[in-house]
C-alpha atoms as a PDB file:
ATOM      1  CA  UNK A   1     132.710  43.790-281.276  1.00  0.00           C
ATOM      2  CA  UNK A   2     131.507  40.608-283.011  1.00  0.00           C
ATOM      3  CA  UNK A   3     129.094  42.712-284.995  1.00  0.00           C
ATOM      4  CA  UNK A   4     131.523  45.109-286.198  1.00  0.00           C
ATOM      5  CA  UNK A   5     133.713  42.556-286.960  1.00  0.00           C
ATOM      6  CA  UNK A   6     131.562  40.211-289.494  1.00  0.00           C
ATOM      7  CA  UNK A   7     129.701  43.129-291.018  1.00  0.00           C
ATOM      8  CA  UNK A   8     133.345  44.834-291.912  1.00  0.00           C
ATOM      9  CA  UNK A   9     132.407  48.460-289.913  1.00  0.00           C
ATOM     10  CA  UNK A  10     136.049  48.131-288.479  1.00  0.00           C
ATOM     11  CA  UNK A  11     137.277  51.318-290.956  1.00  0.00           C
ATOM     12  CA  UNK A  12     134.020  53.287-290.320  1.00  0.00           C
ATOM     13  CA  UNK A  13     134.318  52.890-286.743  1.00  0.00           C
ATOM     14  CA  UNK A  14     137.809  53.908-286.663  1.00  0.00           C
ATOM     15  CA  UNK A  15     137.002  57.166-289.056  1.00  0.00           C
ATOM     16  CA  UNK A  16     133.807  58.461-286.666  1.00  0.00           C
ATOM     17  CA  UNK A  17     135.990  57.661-283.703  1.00  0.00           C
ATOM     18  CA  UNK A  18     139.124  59.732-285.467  1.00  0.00           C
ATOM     19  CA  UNK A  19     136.016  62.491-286.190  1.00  0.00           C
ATOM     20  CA  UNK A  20     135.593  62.918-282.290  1.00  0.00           C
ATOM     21  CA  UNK A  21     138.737  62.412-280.769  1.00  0.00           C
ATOM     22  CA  UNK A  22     140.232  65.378-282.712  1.00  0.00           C
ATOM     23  CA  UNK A  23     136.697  67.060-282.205  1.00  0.00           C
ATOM     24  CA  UNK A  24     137.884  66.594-278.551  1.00  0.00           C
ATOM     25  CA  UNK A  25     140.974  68.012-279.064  1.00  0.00           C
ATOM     26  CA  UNK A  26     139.950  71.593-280.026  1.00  0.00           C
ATOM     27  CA  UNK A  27     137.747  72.763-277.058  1.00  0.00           C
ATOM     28  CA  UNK A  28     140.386  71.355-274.374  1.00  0.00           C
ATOM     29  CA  UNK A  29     143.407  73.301-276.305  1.00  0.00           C
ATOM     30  CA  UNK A  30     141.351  75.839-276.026  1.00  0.00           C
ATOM     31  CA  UNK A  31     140.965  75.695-272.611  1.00  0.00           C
ATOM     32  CA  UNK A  32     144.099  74.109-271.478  1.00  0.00           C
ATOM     33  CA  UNK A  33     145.575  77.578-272.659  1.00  0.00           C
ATOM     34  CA  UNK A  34     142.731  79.742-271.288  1.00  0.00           C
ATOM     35  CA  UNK A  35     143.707  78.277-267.619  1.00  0.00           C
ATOM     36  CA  UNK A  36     147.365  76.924-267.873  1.00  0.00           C
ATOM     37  CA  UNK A  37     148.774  78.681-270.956  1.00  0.00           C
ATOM     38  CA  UNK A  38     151.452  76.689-272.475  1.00  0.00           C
ATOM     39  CA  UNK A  39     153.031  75.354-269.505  1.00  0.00           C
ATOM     40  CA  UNK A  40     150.754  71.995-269.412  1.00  0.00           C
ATOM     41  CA  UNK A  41     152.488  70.811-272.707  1.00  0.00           C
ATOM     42  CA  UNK A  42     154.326  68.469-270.905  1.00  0.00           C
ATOM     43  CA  UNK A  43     150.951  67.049-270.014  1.00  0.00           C
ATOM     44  CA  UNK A  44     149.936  66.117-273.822  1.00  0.00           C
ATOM     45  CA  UNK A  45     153.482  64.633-274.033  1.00  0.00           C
ATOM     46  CA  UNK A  46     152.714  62.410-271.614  1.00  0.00           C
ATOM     47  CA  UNK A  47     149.248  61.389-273.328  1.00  0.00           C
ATOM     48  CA  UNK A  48     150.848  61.148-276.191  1.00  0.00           C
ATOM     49  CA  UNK A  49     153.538  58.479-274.891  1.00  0.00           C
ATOM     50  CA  UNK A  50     150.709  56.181-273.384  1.00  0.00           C
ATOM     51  CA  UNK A  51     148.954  56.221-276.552  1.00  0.00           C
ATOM     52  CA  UNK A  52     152.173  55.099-278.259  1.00  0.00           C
ATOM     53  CA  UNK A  53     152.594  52.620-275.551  1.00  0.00           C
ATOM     54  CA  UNK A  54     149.198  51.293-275.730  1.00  0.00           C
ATOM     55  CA  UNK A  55     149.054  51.201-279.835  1.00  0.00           C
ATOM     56  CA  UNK A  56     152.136  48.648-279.494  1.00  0.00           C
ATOM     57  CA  UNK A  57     150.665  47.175-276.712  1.00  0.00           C
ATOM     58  CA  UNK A  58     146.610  46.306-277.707  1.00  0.00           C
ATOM     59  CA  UNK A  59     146.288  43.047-279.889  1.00  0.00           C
ATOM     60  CA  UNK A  60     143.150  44.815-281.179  1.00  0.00           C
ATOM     61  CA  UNK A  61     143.769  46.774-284.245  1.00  0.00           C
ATOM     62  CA  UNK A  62     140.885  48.841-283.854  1.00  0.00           C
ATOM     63  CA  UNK A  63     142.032  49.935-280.568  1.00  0.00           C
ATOM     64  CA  UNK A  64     145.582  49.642-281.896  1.00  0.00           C
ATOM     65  CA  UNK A  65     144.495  52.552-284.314  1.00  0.00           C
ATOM     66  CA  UNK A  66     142.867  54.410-281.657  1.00  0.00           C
ATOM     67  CA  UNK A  67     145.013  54.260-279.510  1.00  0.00           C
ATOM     68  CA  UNK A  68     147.554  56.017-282.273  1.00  0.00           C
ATOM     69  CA  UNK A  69     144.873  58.300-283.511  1.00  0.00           C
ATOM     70  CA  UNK A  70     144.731  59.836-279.219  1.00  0.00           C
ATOM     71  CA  UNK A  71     148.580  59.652-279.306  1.00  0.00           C
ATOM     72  CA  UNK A  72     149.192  61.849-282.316  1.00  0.00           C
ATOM     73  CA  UNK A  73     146.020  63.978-281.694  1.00  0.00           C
ATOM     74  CA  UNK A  74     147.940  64.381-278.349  1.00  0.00           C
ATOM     75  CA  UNK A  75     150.992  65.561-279.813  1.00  0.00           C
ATOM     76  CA  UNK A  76     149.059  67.829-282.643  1.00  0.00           C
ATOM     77  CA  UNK A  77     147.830  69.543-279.179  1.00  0.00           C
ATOM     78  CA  UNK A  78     150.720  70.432-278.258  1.00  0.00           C
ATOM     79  CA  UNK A  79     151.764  72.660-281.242  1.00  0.00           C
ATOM     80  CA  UNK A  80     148.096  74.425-281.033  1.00  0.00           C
ATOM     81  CA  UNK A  81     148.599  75.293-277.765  1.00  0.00           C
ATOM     82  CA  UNK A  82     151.056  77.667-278.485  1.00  0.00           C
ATOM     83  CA  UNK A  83     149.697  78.314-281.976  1.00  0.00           C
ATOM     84  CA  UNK A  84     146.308  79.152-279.948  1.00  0.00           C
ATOM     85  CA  UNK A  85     148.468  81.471-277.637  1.00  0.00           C
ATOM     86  CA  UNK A  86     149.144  83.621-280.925  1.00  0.00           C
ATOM     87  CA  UNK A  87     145.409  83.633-281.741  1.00  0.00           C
ATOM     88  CA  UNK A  88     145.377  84.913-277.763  1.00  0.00           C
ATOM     89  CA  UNK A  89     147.708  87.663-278.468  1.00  0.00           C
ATOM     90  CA  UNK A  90     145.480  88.626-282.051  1.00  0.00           C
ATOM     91  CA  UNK A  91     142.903  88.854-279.775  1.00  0.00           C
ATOM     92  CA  UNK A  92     141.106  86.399-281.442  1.00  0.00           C
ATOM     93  CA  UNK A  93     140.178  84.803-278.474  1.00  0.00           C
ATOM     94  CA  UNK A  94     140.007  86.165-274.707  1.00  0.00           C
ATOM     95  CA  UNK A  95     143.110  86.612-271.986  1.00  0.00           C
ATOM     96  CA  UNK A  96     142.450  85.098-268.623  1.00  0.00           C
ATOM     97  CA  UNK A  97     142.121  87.691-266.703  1.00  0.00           C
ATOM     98  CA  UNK A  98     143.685  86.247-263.601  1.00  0.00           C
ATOM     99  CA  UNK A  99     147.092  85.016-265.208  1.00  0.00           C
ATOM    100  CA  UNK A 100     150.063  86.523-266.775  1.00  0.00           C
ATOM    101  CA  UNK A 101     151.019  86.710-270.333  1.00  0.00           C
ATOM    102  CA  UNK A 102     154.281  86.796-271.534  1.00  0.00           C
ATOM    103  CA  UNK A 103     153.498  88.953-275.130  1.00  0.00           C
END
């Protein structure tokens, strides 16, 4: 941490982390839909609450920002799970064949 610290890498750092955690995001809405559909939302609220509560909590503020960054990336996750049941329905992306849909 030293290192990033006294050559000033703290905003790069928090940009390639940003990069990957919403990277992250994408492949699990995708499959959080594929085998749960839209009723693990509740699940990303929950994410997103600890990430809230550890922003305000870490001393750190490149953790701090992480920390936020997962929160709201959890929270974005929840509106593209539903958005991402549309793209279901458009066929834009494959039904599970063992569950239900609602269309």
């Amino acid at each position: 941490m030293d290192f990033i610290l006294d050559y000033h890498l703290q905003g790069l750092v928090i940009g390639i982390c940003t990069f990957l955690i919403i990277g992250l995001f994408h492949p699990v809405v995708i499959k959080a839909e594929y085998y749960w559909g839209t009723r693990c939302w509740w699940i990303f609220l929950l994410l997103g609450l600890g990430g809230i509560a550890a922003s305000l909590w870490l001393e750190n503020v490149m953790l701090s920002s992480l920390a936020g960054v997962f929160a709201f990336s959890s929270f974005w996750t929840i509106k593209e799970l539903f958005d991402q049941e549309k793209r279901v329905q458009k066929g834009w992306f494959p039904k599970n064949p063992r569950r239900t849909y609602k269309f």
